[in-house]
C-alpha atoms as a PDB file:
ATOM      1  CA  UNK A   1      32.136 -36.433 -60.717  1.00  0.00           C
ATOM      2  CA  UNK A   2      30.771 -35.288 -57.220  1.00  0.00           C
ATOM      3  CA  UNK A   3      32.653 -32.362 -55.793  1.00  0.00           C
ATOM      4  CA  UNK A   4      34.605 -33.588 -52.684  1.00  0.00           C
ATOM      5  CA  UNK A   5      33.606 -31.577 -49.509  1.00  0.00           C
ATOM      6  CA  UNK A   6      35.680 -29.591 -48.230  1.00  0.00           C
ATOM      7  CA  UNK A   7      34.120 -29.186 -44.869  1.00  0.00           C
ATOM      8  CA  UNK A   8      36.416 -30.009 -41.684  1.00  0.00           C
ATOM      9  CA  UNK A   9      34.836 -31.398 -37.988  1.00  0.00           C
ATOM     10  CA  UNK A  10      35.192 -31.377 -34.735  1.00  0.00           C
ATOM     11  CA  UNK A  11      38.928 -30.111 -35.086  1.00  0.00           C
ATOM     12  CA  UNK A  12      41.143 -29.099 -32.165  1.00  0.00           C
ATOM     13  CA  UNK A  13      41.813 -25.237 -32.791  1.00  0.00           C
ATOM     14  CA  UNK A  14      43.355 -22.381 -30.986  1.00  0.00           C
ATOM     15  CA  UNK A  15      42.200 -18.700 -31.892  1.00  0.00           C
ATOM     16  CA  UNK A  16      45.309 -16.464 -32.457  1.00  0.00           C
ATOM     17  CA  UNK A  17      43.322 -13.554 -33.082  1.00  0.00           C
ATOM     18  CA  UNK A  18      40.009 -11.783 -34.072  1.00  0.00           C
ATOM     19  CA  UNK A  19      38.770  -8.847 -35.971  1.00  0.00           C
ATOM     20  CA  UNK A  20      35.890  -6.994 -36.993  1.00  0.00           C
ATOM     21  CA  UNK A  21      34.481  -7.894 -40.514  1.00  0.00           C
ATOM     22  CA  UNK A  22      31.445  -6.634 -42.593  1.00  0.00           C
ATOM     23  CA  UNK A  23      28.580  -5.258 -39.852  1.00  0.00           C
ATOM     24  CA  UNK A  24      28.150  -8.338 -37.854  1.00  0.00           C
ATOM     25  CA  UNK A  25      30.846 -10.329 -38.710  1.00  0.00           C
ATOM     26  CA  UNK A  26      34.450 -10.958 -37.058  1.00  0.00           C
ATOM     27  CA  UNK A  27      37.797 -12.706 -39.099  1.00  0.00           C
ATOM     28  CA  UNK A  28      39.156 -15.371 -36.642  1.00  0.00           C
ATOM     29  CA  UNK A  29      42.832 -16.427 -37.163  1.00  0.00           C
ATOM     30  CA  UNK A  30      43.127 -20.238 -36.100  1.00  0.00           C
ATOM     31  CA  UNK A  31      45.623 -22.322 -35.271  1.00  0.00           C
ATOM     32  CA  UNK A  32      44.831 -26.235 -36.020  1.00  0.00           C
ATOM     33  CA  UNK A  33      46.771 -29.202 -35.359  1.00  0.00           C
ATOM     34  CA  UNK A  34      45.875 -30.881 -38.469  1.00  0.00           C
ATOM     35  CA  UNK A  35      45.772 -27.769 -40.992  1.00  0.00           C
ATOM     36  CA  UNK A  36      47.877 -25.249 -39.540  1.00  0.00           C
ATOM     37  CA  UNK A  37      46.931 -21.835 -39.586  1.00  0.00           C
ATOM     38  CA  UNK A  38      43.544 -20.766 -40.660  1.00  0.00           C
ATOM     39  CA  UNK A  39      41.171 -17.543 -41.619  1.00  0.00           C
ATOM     40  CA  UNK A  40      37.860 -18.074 -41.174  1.00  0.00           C
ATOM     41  CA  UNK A  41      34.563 -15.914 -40.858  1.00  0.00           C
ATOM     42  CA  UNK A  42      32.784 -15.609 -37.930  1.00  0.00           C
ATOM     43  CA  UNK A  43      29.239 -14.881 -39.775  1.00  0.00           C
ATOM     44  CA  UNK A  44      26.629 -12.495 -37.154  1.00  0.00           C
ATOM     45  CA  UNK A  45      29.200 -13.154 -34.470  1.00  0.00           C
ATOM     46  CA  UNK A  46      29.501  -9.843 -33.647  1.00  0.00           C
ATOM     47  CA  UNK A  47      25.718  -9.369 -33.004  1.00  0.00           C
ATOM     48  CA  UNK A  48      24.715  -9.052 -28.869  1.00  0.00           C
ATOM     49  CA  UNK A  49      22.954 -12.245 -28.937  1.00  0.00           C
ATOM     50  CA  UNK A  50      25.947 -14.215 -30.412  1.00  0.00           C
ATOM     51  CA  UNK A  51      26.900 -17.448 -28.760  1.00  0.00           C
ATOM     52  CA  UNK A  52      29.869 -17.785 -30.910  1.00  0.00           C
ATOM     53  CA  UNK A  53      31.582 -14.665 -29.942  1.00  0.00           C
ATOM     54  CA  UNK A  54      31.672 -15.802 -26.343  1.00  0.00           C
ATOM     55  CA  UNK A  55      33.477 -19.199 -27.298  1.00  0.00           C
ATOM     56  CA  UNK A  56      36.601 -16.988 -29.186  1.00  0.00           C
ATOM     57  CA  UNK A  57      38.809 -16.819 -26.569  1.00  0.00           C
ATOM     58  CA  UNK A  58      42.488 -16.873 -27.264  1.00  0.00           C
ATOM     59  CA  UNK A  59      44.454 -19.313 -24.592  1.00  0.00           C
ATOM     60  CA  UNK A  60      41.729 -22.352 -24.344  1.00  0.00           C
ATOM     61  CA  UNK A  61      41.827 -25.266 -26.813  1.00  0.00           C
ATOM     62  CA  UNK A  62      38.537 -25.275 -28.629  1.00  0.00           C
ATOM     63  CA  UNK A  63      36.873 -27.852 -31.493  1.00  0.00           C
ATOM     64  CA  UNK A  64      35.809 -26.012 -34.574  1.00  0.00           C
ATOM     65  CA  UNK A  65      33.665 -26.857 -37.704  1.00  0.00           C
ATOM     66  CA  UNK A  66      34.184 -24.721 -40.712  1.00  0.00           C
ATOM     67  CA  UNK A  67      34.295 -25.194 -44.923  1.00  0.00           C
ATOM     68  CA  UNK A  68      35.365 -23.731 -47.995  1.00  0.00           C
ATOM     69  CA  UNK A  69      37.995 -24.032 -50.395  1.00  0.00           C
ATOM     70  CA  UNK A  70      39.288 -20.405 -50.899  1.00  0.00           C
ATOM     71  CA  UNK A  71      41.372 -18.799 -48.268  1.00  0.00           C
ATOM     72  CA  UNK A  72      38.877 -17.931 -46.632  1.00  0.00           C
ATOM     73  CA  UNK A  73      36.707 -20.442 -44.769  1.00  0.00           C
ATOM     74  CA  UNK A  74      33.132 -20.368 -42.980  1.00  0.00           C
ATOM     75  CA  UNK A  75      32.975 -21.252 -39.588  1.00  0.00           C
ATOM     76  CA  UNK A  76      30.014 -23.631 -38.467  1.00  0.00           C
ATOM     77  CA  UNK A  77      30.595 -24.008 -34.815  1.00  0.00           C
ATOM     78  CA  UNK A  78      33.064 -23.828 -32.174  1.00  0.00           C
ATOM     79  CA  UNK A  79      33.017 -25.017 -28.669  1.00  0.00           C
ATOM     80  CA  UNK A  80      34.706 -25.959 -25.389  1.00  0.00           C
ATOM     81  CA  UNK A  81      36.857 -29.243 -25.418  1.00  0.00           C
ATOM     82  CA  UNK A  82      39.611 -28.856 -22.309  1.00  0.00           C
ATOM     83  CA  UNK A  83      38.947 -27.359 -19.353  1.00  0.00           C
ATOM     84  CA  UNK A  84      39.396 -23.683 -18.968  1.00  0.00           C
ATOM     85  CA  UNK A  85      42.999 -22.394 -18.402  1.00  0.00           C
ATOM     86  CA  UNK A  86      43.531 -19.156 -16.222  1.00  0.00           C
ATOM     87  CA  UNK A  87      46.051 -16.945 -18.073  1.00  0.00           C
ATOM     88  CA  UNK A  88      46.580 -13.636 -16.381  1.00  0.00           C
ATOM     89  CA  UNK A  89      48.705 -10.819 -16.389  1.00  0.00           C
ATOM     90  CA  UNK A  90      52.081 -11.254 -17.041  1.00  0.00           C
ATOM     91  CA  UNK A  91      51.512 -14.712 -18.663  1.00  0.00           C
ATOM     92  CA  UNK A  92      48.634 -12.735 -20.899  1.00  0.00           C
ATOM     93  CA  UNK A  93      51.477 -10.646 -22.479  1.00  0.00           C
ATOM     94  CA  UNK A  94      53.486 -13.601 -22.894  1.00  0.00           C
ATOM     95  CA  UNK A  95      50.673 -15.277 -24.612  1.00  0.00           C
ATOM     96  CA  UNK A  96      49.489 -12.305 -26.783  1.00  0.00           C
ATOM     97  CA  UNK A  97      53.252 -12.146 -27.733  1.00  0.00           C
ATOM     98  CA  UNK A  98      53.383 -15.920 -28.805  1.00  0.00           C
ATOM     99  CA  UNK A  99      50.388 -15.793 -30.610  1.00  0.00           C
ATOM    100  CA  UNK A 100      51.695 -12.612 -32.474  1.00  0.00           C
ATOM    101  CA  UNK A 101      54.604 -14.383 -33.771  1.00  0.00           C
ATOM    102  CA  UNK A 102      52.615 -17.219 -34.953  1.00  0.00           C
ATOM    103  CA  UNK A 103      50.671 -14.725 -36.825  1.00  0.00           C
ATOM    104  CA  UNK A 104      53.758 -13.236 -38.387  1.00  0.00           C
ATOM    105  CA  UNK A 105      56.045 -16.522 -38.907  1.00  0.00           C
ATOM    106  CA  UNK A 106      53.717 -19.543 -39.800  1.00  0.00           C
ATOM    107  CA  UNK A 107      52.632 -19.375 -43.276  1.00  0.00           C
ATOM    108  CA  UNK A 108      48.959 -20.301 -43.586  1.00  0.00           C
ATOM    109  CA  UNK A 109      47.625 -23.500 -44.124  1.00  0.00           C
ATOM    110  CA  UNK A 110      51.120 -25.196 -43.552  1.00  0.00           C
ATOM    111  CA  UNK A 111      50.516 -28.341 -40.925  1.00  0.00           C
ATOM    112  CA  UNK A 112      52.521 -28.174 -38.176  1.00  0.00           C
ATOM    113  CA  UNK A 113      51.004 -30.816 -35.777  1.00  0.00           C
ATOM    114  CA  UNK A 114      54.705 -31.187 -33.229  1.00  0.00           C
ATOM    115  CA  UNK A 115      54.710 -27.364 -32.840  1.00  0.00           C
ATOM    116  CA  UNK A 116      50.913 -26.889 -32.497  1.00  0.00           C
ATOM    117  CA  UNK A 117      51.092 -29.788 -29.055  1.00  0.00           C
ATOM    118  CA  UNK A 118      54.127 -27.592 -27.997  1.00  0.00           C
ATOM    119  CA  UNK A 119      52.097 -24.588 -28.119  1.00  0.00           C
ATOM    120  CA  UNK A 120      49.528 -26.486 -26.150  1.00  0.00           C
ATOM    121  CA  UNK A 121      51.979 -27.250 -23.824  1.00  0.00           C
ATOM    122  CA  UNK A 122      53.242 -23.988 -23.454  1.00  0.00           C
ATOM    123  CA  UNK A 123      49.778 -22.571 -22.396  1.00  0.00           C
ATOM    124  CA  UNK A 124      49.036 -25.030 -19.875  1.00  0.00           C
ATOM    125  CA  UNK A 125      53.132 -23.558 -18.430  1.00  0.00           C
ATOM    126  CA  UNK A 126      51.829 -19.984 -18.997  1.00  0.00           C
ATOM    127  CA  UNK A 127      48.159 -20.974 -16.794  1.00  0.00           C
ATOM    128  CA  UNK A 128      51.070 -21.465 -14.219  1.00  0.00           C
ATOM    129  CA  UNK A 129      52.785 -18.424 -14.037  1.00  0.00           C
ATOM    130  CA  UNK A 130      56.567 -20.599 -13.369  1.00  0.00           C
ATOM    131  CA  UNK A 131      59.566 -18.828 -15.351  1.00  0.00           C
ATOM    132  CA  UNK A 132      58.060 -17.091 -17.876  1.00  0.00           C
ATOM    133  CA  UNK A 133      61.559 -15.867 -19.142  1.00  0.00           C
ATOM    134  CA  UNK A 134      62.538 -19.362 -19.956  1.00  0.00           C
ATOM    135  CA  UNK A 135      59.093 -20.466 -21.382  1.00  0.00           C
ATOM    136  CA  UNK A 136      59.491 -17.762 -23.919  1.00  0.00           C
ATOM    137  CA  UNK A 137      62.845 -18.756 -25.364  1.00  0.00           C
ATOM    138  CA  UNK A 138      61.934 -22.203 -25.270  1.00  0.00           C
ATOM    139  CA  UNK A 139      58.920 -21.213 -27.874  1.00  0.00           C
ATOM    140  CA  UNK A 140      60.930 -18.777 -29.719  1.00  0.00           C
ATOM    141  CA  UNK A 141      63.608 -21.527 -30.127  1.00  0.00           C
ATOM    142  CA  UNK A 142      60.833 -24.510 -31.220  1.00  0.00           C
ATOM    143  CA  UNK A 143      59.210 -22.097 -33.442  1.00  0.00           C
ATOM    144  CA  UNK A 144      62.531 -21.307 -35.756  1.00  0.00           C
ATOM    145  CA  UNK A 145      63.335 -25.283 -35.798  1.00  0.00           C
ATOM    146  CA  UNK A 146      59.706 -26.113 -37.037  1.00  0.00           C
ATOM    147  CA  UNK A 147      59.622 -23.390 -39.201  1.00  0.00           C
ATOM    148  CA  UNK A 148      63.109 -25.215 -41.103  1.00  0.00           C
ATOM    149  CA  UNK A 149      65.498 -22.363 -39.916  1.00  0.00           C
ATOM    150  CA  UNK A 150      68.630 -24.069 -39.499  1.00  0.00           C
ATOM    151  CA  UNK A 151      69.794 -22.532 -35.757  1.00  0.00           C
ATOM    152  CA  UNK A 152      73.372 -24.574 -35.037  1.00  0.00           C
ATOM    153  CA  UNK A 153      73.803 -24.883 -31.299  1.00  0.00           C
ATOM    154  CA  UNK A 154      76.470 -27.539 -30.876  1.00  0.00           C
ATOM    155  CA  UNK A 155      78.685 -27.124 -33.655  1.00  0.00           C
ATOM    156  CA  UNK A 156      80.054 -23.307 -35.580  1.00  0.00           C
ATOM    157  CA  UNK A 157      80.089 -22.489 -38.698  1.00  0.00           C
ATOM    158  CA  UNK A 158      82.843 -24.727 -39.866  1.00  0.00           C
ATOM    159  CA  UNK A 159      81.330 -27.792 -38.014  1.00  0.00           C
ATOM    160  CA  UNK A 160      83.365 -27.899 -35.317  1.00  0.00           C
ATOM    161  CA  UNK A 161      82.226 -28.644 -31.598  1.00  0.00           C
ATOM    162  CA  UNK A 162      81.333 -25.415 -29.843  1.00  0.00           C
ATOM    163  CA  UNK A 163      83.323 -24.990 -26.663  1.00  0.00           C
ATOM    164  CA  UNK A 164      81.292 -24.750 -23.490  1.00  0.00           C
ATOM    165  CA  UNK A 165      84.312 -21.727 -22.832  1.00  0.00           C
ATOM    166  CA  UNK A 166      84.557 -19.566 -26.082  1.00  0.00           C
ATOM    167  CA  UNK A 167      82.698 -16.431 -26.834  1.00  0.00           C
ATOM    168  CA  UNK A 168      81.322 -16.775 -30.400  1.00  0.00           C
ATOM    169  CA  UNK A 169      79.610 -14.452 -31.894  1.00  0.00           C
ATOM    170  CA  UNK A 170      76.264 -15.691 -33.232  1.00  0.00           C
ATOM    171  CA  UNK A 171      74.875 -14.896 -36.772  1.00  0.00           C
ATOM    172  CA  UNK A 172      71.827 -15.567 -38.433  1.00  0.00           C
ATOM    173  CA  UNK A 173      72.634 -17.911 -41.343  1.00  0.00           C
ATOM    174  CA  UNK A 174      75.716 -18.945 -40.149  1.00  0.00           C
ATOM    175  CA  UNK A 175      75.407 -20.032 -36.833  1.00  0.00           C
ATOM    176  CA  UNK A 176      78.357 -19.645 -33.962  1.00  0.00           C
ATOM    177  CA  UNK A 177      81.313 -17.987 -35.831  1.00  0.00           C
ATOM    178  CA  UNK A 178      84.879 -16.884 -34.300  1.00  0.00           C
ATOM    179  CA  UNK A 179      85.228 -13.034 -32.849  1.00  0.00           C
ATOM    180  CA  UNK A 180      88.153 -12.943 -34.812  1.00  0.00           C
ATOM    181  CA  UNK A 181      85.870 -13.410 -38.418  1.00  0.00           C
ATOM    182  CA  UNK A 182      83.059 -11.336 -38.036  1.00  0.00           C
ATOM    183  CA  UNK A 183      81.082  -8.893 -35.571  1.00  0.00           C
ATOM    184  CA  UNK A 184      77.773  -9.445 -36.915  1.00  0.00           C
ATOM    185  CA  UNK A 185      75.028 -11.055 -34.755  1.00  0.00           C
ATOM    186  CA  UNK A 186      75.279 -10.885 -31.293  1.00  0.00           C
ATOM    187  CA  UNK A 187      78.146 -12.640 -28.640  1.00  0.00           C
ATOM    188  CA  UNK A 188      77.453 -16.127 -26.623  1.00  0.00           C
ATOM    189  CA  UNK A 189      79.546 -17.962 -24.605  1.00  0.00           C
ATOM    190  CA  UNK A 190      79.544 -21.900 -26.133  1.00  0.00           C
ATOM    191  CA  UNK A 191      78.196 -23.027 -22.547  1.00  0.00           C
ATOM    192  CA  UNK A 192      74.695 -20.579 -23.337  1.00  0.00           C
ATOM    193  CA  UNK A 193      74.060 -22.823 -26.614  1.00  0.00           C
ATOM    194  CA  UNK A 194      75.277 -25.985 -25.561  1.00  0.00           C
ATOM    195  CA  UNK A 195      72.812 -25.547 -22.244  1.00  0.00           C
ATOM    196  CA  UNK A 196      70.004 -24.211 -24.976  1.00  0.00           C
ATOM    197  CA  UNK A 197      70.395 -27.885 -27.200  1.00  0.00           C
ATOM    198  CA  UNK A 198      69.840 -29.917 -23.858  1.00  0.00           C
ATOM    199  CA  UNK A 199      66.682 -26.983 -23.371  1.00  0.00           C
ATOM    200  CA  UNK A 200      68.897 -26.314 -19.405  1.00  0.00           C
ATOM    201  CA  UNK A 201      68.347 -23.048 -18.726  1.00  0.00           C
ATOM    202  CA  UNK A 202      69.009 -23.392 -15.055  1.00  0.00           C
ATOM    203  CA  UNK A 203      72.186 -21.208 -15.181  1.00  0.00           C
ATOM    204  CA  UNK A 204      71.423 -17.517 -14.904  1.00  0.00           C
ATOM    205  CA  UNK A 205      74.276 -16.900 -17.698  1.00  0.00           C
ATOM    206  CA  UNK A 206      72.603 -19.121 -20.617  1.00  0.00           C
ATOM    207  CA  UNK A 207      68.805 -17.185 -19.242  1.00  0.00           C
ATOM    208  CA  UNK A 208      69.886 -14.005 -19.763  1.00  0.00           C
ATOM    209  CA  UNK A 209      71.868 -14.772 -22.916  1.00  0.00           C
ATOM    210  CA  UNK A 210      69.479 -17.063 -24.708  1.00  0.00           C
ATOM    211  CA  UNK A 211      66.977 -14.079 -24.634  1.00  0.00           C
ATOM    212  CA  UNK A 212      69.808 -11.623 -26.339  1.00  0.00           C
ATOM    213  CA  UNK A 213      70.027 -14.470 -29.323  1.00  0.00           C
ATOM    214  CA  UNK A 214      66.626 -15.009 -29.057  1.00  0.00           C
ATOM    215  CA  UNK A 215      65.568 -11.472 -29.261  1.00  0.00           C
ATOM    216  CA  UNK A 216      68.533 -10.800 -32.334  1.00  0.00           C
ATOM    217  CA  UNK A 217      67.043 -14.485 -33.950  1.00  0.00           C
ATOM    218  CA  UNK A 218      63.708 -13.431 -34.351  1.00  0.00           C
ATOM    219  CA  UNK A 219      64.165  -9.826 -35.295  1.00  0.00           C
ATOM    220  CA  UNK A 220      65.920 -10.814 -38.264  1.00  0.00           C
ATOM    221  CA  UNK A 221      63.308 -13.550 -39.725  1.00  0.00           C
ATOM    222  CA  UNK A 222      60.190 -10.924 -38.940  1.00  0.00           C
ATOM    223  CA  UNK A 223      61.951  -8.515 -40.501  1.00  0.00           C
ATOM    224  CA  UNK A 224      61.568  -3.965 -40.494  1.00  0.00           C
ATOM    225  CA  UNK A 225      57.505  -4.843 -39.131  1.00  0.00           C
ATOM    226  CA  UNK A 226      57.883  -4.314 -35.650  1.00  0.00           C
ATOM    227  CA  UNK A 227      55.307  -6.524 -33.141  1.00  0.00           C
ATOM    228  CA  UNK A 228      52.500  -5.055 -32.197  1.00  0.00           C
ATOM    229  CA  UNK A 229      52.850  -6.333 -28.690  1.00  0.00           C
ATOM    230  CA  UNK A 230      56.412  -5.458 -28.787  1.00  0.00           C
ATOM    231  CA  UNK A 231      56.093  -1.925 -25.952  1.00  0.00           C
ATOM    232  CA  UNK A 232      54.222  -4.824 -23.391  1.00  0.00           C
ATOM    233  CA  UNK A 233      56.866  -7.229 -23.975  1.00  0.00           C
ATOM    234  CA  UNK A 234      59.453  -5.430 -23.179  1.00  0.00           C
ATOM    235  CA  UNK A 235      57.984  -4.280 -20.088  1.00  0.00           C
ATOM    236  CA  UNK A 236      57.703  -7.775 -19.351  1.00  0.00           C
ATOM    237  CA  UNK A 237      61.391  -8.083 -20.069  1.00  0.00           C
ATOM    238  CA  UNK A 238      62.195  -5.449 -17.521  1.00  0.00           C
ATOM    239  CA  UNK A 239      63.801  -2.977 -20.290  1.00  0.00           C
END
C-alpha cells in the first residue's frame, strides 16, 4: 500500500514564535486553523539571503506549506494572504502576551478552528489600538472555554442563579462560591460575571474586576512557570 502524504497546502497560519535551530535554521511555532498548533523547521532561514525569514512575522495571517509525520514538520513555503496589520506598542505587548499563552495552554496539534478566527479577530482589534484592557479578558476568557475549562458565570457552585448584588468569592474548579464557605480564589460582585457571560464590559466595576479573575484564572491553569512577557504586561496593566 502507498504511504499517504502527509504534506499540508496553502494553509492559513499564524506564527506564535521563532527560534534559532542548527546553524541556519530557525523552529517556528504555528498556529493553524485546521491543525492547531504546530512546530515546524524553518530549513537555511536564518541565512542573509533568506526570503523566508522575512515572511515570519508574528501578528499577520500567512498561508504555509509544510510535511512530515513526526512532531516535527518541514516547512515548504510561507507567504502573505491578508493585508498587513499595524500592531504597535502597547498592542505589541498585548499580542506577544496572547501569543505566549497560546504557547503555554494549547496542546499541540489539537484543532481549534472557533478560537483560532477569534484570535484573528482579536488582532485585527489590537491593529486598532481601542480598549486593550477589555480585548485581553475577552481572549483570556475564550481561551479557558475552548480549552474545556468549565468557568461558571451565571450560576455558583450549587447551581443557583448568581445575583447581579452578592460578593462571591470565585474559585478555580468550583466556580462562584458563598464568602461564608470558603476564602479561596479571589472576590466578584455577581453583576462583574453576569456582565462577563453577555461579554459587557462597559461598566468600569466588571473592567477592573474581570482582570483580577482573569489574572487569578489563568495563573492557576499555567501553573509555578511564570510568562515570559509577564514584567511588560504588567506595565501595560499599570502595576
Amino acid at each position: 500500500m502507498a504511504r499517504q502524504s502527509t504534506k499540508q497546502e496553502n494553509e492559513i497560519v499564524y506564527v506564535l514564535h521563532t527560534y534559532p535551530f542548527k546553524e541556519t535554521s530557525l523552529i517556528i511555532e504555528i498556529f493553524s486553523k485546521v491543525h492547531g498548533r504546530i512546530s515546524l523547521v524553518a530549513k537555511g532561514a536564518r541565512r542573509p539571503r533568506s526570503l523566508v525569514r522575512g515572511m515570519l512575522q508574528s501578528f499577520q495571517s500567512l498561508q504555509a506549506t509544510w510535511s512530515g509525520q513526526g512532531e516535527m514538520k518541514t516547512l515548504h513555503s510561507i507567504e502573505w494572504c491578508d493585508e498587513l496589520m499595524q500592531i504597535e506598542g502597547d498592542a505589541l505587548i498585548c499580542g506577544f502576551y496572547i501569543n505566549e499563552l497560546l504557547m503555554r495552554l494549547l496542546p499541540k496539534e489539537d484543532p481549534h478552528e472557533v478560537l483560532f478566527d477569534f484570535y484573528h479577530q482579536t488582532m485585527q482589534l489590537l491593529s486598532k489600538k481601542d480598549r486593550l484592557s477589555v480585548i485581553l479578558r475577552r481572549f483570556e476568557l475564550r481561551l479557558l472555554q475552548e480549552l474545556g475549562y468549565e468557568l461558571p458565570l451565571i450560576k455558583d457552585e450549587n447551581g443557583e442563579p448568581v445575583s447581579p448584588t452578592k460578593t462571591y468569592y470565585y474559585e478555580a474548579g468550583y466556580g462562584p462560591t458563598d464568602p461564608t464557605k470558603t476564602k479561596e480564589g479571589v472576590p466578584v460582585l455577581g453583576k462583574t460575571l453576569i456582565d462577563m457571560a453577555k461579554d459587557d464590559y462597559q461598566d468600569v466595576k466588571t473592567e477592573q474586576q474581570s482582570k483580577q479573575l482573569m489574572r487569578y484564572l489563568i495563573g492557576h491553569y499555567l501553573g509555578d512557570k511564570p510568562l515570559n512577557s509577564k514584567q511588560l504586561f504588567l506595565h501595560l496593566e499599570g502595576e
